[in-house]
Protein backbone atom coordinates (compact mmCIF):
# COMPACT_ATOMS: atom_id res chain seq x y z
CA UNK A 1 133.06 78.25 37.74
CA UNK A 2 129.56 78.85 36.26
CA UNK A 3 126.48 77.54 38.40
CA UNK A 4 123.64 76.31 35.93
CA UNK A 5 120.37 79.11 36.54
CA UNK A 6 118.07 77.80 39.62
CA UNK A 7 115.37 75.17 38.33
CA UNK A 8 112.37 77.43 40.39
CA UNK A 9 109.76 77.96 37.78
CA UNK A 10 106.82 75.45 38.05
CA UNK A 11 104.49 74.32 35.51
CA UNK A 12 100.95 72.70 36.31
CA UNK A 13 99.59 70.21 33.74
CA UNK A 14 96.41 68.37 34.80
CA UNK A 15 95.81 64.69 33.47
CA UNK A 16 93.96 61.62 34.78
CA UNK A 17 95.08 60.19 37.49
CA UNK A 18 96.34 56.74 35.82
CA UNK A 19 98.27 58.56 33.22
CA UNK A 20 100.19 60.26 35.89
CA UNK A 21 100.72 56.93 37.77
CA UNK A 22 101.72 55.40 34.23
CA UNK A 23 103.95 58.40 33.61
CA UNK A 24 105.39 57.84 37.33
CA UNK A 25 106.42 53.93 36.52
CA UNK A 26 108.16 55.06 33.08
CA UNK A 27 110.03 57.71 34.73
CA UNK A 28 111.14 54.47 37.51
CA UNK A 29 111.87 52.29 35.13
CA UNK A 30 113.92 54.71 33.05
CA UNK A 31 116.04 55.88 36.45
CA UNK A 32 114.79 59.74 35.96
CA UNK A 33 112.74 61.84 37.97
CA UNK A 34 109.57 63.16 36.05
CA UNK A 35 111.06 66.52 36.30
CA UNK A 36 113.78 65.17 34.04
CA UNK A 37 111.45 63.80 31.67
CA UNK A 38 109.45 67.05 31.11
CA UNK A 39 112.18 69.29 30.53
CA UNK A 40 113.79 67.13 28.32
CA UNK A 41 110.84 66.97 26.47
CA UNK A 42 110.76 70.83 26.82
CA UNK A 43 114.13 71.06 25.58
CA UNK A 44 113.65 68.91 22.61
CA UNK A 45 110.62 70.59 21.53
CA UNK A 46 112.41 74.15 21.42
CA UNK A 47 115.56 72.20 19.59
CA UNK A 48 116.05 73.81 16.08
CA UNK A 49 114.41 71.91 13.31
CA UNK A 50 117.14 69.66 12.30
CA UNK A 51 117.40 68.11 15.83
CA UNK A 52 113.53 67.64 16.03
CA UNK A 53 113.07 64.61 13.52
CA UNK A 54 111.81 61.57 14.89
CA UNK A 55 112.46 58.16 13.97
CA UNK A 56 109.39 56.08 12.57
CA UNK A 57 110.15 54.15 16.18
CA UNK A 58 109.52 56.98 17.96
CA UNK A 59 106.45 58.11 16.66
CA UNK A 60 105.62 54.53 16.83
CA UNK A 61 106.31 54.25 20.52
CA UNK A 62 104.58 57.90 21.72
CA UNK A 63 101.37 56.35 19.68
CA UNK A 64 101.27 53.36 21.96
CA UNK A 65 102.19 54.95 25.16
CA UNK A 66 99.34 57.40 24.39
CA UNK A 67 97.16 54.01 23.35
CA UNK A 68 97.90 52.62 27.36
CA UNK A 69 97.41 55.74 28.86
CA UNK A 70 94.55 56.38 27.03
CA UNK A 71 92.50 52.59 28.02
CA UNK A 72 93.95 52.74 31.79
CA UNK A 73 91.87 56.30 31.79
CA UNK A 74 88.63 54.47 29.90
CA UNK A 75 87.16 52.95 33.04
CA UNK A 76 87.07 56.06 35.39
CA UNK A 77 85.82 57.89 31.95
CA UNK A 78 82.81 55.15 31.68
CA UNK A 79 82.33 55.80 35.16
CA UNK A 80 81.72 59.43 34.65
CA UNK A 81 79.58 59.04 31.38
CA UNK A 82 77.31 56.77 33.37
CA UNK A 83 76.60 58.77 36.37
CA UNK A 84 75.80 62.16 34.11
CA UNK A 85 73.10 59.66 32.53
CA UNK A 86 71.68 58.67 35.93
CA UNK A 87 71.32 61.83 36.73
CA UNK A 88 69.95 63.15 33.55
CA UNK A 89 67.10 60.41 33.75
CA UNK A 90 66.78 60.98 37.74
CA UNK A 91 64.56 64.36 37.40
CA UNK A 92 63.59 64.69 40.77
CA UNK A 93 67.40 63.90 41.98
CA UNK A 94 65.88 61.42 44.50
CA UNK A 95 68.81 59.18 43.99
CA UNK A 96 66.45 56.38 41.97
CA UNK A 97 64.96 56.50 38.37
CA UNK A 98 61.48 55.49 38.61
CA UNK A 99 59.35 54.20 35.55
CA UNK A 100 57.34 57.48 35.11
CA UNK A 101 61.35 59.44 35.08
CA UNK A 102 62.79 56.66 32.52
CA UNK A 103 59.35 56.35 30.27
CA UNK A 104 59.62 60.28 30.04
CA UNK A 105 63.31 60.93 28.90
């Protein structure tokens, strides 16, 4: 009897942190581990052409998961937009903007 090759190789992706919570609660709801998820993903990308056609559905679906993932990451990405501004207009980095700082951007 043949053992399947040790799953020991790791790969790091970085993404917001409410994708990966929305990524988490798919994996739940779908009853697989997020490990499961990526390699099948993996798998299906390295699949011969034939077994790589999507359905219309599918592409349909991937479009609005990115959509979600993509506004429950919009607020901390505000957040980040508006504090390079503040400091951009704070040029003495004393924490406040005064009139002469803002008049002079």
């Amino acid at each position: 009897m043949t053992r399947p090759p040790k799953k020991s190789e790791f790969l790091e992706v970085r993404i917001p942190h409410p994708t990966k919570e929305a990524f988490m609660a798919r994996c739940r709801e779908d009853g697989r581990s997020a490990s499961e998820a990526v390699r099948a993903f993996i798998e299906a990308e390295l699949a011969p052409e034939p077994r790589r056609r999507f359905r219309a559905a599918h592409v349909v679906a991937g479009a609005l998961a990115l959509a979600a993932a993509g506004a429950a990451a919009a607020p901390s990405l505000a957040d980040s937009l508006r504090t390079a501004e503040f400091r951009a207009l704070d040029a003495n980095h004393d924490g406040v903007v005064s009139l002469p700082e803002y008049v002079n951007r």
